[in-house]
N, C-alpha and C. Protein backbone atom coordinates (compact mmCIF):
# COMPACT_ATOMS: atom_id res chain seq x y z
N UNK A 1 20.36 6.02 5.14
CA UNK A 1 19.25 6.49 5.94
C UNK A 1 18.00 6.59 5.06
N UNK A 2 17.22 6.20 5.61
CA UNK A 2 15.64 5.55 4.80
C UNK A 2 15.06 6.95 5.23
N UNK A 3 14.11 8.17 4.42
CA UNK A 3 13.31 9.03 4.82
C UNK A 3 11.66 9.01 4.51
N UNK A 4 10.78 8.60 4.94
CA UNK A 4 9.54 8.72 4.33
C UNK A 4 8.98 9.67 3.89
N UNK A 5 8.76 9.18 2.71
CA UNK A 5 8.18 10.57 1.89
C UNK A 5 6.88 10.45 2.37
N UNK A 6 6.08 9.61 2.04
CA UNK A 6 4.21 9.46 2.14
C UNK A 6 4.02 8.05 2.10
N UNK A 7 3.11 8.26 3.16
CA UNK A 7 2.47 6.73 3.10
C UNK A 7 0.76 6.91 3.00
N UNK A 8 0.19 5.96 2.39
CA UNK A 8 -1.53 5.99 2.04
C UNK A 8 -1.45 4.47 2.47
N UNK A 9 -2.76 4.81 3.38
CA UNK A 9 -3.27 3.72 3.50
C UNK A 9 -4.66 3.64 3.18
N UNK A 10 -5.33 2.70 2.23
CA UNK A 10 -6.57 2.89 1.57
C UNK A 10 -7.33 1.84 2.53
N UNK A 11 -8.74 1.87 2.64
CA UNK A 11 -9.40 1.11 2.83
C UNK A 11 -10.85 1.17 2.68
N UNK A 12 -11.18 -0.29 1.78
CA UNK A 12 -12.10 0.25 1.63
C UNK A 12 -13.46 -1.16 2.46
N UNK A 13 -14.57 -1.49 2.10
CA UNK A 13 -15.62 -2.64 1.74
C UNK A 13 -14.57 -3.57 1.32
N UNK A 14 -14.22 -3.62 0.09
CA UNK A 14 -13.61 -4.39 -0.57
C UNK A 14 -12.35 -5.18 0.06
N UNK A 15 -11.07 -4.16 0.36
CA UNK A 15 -9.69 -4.33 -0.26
C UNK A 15 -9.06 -3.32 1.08
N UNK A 16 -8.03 -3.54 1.32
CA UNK A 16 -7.34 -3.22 1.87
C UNK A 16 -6.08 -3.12 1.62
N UNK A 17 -4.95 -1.77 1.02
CA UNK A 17 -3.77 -1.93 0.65
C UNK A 17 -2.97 -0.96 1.39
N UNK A 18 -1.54 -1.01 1.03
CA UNK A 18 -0.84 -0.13 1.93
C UNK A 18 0.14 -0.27 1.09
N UNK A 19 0.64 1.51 0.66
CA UNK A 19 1.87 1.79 -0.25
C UNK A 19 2.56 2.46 0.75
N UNK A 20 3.38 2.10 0.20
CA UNK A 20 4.43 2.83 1.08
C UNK A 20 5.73 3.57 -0.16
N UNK A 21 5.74 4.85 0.10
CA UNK A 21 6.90 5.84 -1.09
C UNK A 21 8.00 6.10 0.03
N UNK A 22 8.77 5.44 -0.04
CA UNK A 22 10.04 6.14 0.40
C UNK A 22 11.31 6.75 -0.31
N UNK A 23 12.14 7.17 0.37
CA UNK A 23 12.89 8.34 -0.25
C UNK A 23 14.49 7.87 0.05
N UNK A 24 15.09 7.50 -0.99
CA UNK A 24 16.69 6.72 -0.47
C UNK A 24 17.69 7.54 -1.21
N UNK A 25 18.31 8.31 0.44
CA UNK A 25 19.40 9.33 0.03
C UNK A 25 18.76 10.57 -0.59
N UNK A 26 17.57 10.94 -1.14
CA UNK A 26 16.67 11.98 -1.84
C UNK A 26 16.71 12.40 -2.98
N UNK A 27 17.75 11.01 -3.52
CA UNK A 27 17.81 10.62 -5.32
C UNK A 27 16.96 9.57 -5.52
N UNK A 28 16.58 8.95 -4.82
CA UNK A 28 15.74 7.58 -5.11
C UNK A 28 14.35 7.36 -4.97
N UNK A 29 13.24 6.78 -5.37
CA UNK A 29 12.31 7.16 -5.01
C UNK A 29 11.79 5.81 -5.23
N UNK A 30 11.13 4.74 -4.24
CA UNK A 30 10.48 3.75 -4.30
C UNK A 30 9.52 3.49 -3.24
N UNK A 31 8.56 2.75 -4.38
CA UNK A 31 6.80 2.32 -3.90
C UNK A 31 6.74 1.20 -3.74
N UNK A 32 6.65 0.83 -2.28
CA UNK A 32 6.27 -0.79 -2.14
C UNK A 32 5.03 -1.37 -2.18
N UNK A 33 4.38 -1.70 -3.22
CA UNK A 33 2.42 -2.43 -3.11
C UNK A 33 2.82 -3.64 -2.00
N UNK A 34 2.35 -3.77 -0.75
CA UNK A 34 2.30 -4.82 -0.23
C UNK A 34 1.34 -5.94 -0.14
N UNK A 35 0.56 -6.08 -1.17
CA UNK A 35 -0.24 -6.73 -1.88
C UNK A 35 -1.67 -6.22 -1.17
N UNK A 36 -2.51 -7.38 -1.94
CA UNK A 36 -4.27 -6.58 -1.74
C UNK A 36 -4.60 -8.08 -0.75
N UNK A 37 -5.63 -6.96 0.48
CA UNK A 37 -6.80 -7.85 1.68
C UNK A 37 -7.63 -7.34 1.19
N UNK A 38 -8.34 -8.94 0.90
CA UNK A 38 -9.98 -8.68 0.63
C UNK A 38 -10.21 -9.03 -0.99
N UNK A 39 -11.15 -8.74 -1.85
CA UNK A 39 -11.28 -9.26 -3.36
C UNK A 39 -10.73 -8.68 -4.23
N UNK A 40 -10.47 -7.45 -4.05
CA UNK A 40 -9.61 -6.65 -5.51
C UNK A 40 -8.99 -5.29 -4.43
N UNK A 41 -7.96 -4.83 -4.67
CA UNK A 41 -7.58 -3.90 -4.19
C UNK A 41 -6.48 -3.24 -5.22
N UNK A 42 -6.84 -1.96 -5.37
CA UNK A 42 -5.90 -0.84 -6.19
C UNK A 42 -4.93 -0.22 -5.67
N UNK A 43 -4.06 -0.15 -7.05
CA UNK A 43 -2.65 0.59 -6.36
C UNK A 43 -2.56 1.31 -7.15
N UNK A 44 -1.86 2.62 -6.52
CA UNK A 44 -0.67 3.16 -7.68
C UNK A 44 0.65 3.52 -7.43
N UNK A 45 1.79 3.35 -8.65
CA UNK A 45 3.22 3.52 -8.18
C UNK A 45 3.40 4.78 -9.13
N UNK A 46 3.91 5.86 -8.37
CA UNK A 46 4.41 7.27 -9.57
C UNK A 46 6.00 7.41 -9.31
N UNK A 47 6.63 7.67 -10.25
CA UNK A 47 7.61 8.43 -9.64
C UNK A 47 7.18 9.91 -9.35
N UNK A 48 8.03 10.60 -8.60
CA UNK A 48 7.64 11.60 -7.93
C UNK A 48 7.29 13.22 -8.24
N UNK A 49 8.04 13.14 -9.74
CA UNK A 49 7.82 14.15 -10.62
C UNK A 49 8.24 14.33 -11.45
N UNK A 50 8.18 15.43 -12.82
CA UNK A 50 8.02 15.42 -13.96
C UNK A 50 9.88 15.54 -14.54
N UNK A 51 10.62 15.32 -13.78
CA UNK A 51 11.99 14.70 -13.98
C UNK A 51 12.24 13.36 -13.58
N UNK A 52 11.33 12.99 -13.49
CA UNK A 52 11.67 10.87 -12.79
C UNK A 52 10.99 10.10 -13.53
N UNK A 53 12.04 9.13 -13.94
CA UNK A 53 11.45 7.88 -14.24
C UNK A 53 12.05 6.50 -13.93
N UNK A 54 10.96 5.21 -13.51
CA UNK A 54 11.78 4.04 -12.96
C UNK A 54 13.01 3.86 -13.43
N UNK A 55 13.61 4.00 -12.21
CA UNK A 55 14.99 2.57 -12.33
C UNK A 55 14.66 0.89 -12.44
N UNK A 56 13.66 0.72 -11.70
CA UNK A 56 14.14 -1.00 -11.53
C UNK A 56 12.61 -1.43 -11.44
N UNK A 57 12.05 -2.39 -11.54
CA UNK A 57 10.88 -3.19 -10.75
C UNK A 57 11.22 -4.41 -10.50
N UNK A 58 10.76 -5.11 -9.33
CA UNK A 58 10.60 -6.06 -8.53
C UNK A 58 9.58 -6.77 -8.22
N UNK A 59 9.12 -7.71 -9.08
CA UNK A 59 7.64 -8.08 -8.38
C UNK A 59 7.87 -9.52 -7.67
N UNK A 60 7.13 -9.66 -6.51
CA UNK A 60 7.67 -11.22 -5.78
C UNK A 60 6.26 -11.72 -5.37
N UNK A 61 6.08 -13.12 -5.20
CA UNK A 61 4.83 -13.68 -4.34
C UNK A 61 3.74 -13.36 -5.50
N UNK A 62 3.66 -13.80 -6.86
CA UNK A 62 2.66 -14.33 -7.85
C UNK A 62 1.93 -12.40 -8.16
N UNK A 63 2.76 -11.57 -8.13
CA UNK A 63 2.31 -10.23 -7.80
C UNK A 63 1.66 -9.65 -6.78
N UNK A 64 1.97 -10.14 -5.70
CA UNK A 64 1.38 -9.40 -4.37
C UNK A 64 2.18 -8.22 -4.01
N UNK A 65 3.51 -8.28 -4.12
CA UNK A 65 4.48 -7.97 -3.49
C UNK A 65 5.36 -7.08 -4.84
N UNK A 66 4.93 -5.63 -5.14
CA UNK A 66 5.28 -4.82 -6.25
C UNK A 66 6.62 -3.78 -5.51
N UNK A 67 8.12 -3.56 -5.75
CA UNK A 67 8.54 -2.70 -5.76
C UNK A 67 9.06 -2.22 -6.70
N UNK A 68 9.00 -0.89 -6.79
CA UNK A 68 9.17 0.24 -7.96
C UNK A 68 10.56 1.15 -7.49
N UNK A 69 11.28 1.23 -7.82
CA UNK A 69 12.35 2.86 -8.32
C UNK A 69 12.49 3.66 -8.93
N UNK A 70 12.30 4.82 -8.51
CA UNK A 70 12.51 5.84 -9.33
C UNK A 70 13.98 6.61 -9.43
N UNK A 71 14.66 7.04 -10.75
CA UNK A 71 15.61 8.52 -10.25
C UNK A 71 15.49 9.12 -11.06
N UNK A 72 15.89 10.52 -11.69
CA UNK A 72 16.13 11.14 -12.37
C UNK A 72 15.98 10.91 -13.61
N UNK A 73 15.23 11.10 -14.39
CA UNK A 73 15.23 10.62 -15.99
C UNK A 73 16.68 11.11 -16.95
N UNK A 74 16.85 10.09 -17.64
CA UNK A 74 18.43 11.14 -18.42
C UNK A 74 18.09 11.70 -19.75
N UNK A 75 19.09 12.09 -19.96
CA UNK A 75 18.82 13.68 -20.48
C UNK A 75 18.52 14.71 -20.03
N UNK A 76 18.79 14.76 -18.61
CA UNK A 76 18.29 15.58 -17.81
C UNK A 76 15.95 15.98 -18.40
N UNK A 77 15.69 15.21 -18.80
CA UNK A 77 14.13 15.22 -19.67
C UNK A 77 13.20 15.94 -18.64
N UNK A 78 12.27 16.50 -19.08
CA UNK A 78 11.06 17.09 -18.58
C UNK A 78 9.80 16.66 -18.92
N UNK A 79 9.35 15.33 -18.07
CA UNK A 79 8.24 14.67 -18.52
C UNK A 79 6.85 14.95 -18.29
N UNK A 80 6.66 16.34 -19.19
CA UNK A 80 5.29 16.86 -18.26
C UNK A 80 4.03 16.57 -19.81
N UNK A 81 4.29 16.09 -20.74
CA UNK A 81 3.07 16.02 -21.40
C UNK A 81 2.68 14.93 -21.35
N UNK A 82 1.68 14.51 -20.63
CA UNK A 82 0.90 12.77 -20.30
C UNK A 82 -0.16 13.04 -20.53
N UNK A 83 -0.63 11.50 -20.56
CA UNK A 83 -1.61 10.56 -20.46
C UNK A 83 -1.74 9.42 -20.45
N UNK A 84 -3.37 9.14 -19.64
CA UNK A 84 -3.28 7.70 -19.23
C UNK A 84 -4.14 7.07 -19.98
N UNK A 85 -3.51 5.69 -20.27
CA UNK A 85 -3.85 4.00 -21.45
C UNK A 85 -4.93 4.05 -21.53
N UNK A 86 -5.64 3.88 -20.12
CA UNK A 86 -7.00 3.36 -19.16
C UNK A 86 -6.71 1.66 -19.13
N UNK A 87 -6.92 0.61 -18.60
CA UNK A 87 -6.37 -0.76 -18.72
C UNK A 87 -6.61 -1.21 -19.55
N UNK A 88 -5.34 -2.03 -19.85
CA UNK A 88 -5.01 -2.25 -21.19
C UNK A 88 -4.72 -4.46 -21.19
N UNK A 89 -5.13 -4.57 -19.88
CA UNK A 89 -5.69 -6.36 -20.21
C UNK A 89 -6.89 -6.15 -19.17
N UNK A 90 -7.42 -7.50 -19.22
CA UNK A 90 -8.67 -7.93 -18.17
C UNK A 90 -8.01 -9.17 -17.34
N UNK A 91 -8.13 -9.36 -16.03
CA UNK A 91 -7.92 -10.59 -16.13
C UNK A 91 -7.75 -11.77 -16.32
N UNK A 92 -6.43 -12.67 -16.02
CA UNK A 92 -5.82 -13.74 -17.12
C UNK A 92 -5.60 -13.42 -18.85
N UNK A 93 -5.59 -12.67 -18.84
CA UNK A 93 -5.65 -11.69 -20.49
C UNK A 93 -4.01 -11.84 -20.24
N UNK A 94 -3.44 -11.64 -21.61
CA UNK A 94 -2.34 -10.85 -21.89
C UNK A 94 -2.33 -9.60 -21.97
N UNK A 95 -0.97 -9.13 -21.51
CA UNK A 95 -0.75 -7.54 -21.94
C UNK A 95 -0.23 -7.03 -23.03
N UNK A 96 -0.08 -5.96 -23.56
CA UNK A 96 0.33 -5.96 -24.75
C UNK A 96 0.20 -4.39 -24.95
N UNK A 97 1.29 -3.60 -24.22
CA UNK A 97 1.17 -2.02 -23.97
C UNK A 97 2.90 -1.66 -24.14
N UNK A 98 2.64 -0.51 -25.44
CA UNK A 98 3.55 0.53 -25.71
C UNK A 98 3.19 1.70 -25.82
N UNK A 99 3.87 2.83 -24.99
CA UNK A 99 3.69 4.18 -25.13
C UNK A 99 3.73 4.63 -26.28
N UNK A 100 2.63 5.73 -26.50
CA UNK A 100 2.66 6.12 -27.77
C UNK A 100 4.14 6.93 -28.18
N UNK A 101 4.66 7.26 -29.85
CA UNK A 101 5.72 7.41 -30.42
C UNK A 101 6.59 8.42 -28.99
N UNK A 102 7.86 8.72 -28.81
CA UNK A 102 8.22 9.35 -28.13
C UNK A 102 8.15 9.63 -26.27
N UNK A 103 7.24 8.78 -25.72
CA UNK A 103 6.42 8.86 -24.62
C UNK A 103 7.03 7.61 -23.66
N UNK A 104 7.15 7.62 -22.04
CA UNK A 104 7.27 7.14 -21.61
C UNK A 104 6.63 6.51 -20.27
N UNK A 105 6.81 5.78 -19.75
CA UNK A 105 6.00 5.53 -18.53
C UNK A 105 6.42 5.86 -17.86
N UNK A 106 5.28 6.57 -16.90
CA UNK A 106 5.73 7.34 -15.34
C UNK A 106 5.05 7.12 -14.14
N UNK A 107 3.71 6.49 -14.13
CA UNK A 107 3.50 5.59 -13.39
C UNK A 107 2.26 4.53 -13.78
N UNK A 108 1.88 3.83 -12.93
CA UNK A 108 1.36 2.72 -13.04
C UNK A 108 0.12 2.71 -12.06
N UNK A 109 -0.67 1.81 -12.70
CA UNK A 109 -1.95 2.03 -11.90
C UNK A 109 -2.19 0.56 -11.67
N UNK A 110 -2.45 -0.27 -10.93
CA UNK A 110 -2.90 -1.66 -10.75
C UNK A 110 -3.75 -2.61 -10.01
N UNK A 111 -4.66 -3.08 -10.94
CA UNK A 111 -6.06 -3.62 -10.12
C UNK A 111 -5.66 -5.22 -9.98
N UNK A 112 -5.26 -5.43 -8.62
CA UNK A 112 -5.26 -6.70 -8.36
C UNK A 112 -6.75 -7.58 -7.97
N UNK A 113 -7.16 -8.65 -8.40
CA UNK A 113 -8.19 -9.58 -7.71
C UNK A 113 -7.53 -10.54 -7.14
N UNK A 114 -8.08 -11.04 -5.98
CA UNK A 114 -7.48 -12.23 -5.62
C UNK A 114 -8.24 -13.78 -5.80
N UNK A 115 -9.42 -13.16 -6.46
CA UNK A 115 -9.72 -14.75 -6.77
C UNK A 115 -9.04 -15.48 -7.98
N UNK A 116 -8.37 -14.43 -9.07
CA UNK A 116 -8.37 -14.59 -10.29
C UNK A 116 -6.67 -14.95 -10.22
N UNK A 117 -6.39 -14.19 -8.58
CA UNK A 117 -5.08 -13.87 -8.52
C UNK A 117 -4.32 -13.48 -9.54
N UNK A 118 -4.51 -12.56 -9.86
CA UNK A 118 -4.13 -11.45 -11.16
C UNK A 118 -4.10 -9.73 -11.14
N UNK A 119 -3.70 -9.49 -12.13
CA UNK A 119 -3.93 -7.97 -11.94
C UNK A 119 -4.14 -7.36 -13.53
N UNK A 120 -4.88 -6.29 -13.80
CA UNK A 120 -5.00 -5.41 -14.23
C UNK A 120 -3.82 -4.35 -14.58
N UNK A 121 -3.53 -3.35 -15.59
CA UNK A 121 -2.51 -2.76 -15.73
C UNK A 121 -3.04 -1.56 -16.68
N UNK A 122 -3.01 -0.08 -15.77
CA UNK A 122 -3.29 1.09 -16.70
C UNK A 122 -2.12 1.85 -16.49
N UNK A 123 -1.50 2.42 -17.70
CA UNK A 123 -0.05 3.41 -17.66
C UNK A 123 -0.61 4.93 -17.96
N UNK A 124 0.20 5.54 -17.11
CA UNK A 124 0.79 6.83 -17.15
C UNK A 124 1.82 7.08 -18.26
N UNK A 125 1.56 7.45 -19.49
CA UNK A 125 2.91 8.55 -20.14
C UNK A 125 3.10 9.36 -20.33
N UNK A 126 4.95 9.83 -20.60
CA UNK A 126 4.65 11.49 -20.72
C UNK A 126 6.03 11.53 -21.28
N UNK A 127 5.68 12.68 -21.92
CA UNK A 127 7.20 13.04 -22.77
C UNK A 127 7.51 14.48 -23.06
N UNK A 128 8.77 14.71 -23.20
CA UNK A 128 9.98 16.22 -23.29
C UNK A 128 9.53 16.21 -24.59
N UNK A 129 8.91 17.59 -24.93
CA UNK A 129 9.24 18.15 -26.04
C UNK A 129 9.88 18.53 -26.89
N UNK A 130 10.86 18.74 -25.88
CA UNK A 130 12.41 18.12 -27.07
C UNK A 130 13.54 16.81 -26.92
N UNK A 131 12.66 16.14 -26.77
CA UNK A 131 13.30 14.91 -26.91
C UNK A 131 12.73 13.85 -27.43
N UNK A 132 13.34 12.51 -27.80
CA UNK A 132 12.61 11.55 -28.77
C UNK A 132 13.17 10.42 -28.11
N UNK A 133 12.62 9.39 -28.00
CA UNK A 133 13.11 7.91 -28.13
C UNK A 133 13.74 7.18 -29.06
N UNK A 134 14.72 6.36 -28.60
CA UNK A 134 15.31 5.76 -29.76
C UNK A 134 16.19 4.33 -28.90
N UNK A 135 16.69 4.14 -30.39
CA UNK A 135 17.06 2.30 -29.96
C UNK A 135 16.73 1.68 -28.88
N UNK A 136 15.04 1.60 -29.12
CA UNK A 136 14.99 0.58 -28.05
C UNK A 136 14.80 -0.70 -28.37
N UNK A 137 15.25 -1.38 -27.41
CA UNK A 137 15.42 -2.98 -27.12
C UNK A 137 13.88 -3.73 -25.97
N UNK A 138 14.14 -4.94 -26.35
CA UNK A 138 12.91 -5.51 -25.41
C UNK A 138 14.02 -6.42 -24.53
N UNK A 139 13.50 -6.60 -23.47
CA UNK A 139 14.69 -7.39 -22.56
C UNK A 139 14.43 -9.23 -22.84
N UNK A 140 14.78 -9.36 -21.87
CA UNK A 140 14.87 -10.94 -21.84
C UNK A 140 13.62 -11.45 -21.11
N UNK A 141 12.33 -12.27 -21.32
CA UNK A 141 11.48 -12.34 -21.18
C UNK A 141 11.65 -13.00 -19.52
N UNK A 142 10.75 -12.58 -18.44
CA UNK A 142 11.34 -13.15 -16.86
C UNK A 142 9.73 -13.80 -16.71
N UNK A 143 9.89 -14.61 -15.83
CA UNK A 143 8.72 -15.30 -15.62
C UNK A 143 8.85 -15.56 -14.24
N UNK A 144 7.44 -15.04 -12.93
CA UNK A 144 7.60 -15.38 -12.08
C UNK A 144 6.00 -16.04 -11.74
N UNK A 145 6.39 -17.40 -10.55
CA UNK A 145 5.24 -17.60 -9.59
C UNK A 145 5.46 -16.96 -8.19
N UNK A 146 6.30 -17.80 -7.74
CA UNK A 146 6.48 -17.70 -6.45
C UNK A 146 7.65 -17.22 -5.92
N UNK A 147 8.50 -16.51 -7.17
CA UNK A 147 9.90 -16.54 -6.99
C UNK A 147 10.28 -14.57 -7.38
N UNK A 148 11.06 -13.97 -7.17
CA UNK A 148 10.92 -12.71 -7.37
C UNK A 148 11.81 -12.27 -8.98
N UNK A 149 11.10 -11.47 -10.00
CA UNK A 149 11.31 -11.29 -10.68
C UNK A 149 12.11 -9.48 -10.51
N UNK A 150 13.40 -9.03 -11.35
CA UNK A 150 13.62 -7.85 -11.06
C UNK A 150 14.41 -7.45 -12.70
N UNK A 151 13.90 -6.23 -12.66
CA UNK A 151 14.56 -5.69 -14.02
C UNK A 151 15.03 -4.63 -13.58
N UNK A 152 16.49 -4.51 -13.67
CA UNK A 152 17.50 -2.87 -13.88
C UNK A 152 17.11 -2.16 -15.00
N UNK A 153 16.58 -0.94 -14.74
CA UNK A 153 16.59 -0.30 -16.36
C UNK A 153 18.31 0.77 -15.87
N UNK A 154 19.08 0.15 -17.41
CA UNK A 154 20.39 1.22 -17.87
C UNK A 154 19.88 2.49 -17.01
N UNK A 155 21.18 2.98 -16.70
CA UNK A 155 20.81 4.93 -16.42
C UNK A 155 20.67 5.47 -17.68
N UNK A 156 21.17 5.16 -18.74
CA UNK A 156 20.40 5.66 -20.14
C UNK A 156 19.15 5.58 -20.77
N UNK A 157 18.13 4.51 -20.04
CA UNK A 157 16.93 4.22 -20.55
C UNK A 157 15.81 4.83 -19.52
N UNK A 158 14.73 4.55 -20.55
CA UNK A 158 13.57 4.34 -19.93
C UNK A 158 12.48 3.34 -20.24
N UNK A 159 11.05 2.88 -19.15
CA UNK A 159 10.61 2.49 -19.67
C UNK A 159 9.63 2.81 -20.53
N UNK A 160 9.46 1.92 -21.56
CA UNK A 160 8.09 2.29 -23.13
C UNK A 160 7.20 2.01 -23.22
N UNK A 161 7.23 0.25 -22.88
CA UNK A 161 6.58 -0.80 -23.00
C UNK A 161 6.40 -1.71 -22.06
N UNK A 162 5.32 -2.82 -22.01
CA UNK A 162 5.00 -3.65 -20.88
C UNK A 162 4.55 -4.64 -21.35
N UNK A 163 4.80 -6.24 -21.71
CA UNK A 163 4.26 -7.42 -22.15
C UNK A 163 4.60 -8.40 -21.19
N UNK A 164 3.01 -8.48 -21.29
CA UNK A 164 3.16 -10.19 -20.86
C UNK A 164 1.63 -11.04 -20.90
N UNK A 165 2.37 -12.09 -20.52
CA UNK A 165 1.31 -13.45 -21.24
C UNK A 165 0.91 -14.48 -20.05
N UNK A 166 -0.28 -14.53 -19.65
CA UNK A 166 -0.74 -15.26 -18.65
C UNK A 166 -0.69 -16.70 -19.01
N UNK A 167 -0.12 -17.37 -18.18
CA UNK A 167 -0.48 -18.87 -17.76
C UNK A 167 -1.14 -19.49 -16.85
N UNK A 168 -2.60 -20.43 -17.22
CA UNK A 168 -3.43 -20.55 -15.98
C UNK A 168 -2.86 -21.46 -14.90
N UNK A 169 -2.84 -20.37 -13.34
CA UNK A 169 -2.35 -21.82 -12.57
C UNK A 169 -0.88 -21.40 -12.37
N UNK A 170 -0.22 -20.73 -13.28
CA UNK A 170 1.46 -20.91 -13.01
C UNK A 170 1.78 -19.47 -13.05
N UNK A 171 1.20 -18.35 -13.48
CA UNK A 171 1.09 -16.82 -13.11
C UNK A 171 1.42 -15.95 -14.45
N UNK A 172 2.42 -15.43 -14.83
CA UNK A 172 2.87 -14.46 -15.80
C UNK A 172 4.41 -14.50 -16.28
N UNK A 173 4.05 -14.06 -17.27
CA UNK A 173 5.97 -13.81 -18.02
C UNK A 173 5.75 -12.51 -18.20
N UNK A 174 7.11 -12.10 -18.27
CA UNK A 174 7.04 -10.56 -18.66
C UNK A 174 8.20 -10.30 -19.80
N UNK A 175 8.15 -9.07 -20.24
CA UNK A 175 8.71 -8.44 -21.08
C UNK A 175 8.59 -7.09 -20.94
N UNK A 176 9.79 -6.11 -20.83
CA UNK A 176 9.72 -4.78 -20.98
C UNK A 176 10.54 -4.38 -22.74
N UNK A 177 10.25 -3.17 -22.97
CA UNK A 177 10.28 -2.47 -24.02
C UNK A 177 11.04 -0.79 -22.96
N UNK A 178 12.59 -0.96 -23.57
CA UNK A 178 13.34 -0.11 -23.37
C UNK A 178 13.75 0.83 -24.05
N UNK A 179 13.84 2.21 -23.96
CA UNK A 179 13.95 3.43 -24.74
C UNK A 179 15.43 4.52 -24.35
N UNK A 180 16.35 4.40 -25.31
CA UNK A 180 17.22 5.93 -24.56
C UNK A 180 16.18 7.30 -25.44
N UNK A 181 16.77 8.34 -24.41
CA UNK A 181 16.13 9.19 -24.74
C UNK A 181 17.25 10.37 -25.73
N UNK A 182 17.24 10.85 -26.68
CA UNK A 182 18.00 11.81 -27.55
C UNK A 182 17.31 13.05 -27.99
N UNK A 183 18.06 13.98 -28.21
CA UNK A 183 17.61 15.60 -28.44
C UNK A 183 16.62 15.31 -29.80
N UNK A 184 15.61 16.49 -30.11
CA UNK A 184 14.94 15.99 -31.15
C UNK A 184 15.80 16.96 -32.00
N UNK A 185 16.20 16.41 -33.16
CA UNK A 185 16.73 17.51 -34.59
C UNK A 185 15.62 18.46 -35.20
């Protein structure tokens, strides 16, 4: 059974978007960007609070089409000390974003254009005061145009990091930067 948590619908001159946060089973928490009408339109995906962080992302249709998951961060963590990047590429730019030492991402902010057909990328982090990051891994680099790209993050991880590298004409590769989280000594 699907419950809606909140829906925003923005509109502006510009852009026209529509998120949608729903609520699966009331452990789950996912944001669908159903892409941007009009020249640039903004999103944002959060998890829902200062115990959540993504499970999974999904991006399909050259990034129009963003879904996000959230559950429970492990370690049972308390992610209340943040801050945000401010964007960290320009269009057709590469990305090239890791949370600072200990810190994780909790949500995402994203400026799509559609002439450039691209997007923009500013992070949210935040981190438990008593806890630290450790062995993290970078995944297997995914590359999508037109085809849907999806990353499981472990129930032991979180995400850290965000790379990727534009190709003109053929869209983006990606790379995440994965973190478990451990007690600090």
């Amino acid at each position: 059974m699907l419950v809606f948590k909140s829906m925003l619908v923005r509109i502006s001159t510009w852009s026209a978007v529509l998120i949608l946060t729903v609520t699966l089973f009331a452990s789950t928490t996912e944001s669908i960007w159903l892409g941007p009408v009009g020249i640039e339109a903004q999103d944002f995906a959060r998890c829902s609070g200062p115990g959540e962080t993504f499970s999974s992302l999904r991006l399909e249709h050259a990034g129009d089409v963003w879904t996000l998951s959230c559950r429970p961060a492990p370690s049972d963590a308390h992610l209340a000390d943040c801050y945000w990047s401010n964007f960290q590429n320009n269009y057709t730019d590469n990305l090239d974003f890791s949370c600072r030492e200990n810190y994780v991402i909790t949500e995402l902010e994203k400026l799509y254009d559609q002439t450039d057909q691209d997007f923009r990328l500013n992070f949210k982090c935040c981190k438990d005061a008593d806890l630290i990051t450790d062995s993290c891994t970078l995944t297997r680099v995914m590359f999508y145009k037109s085809i849907q790209a999806k990353l499981d993050i472990p129930a032991d991880s979180v995400l850290a990091g965000w790379y990727s590298q534009y190709y003109d004409g053929l869209g983006r590769s990606h790379q995440y930067k994965l973190c478990k989280l451990k007690p600090r000594n």
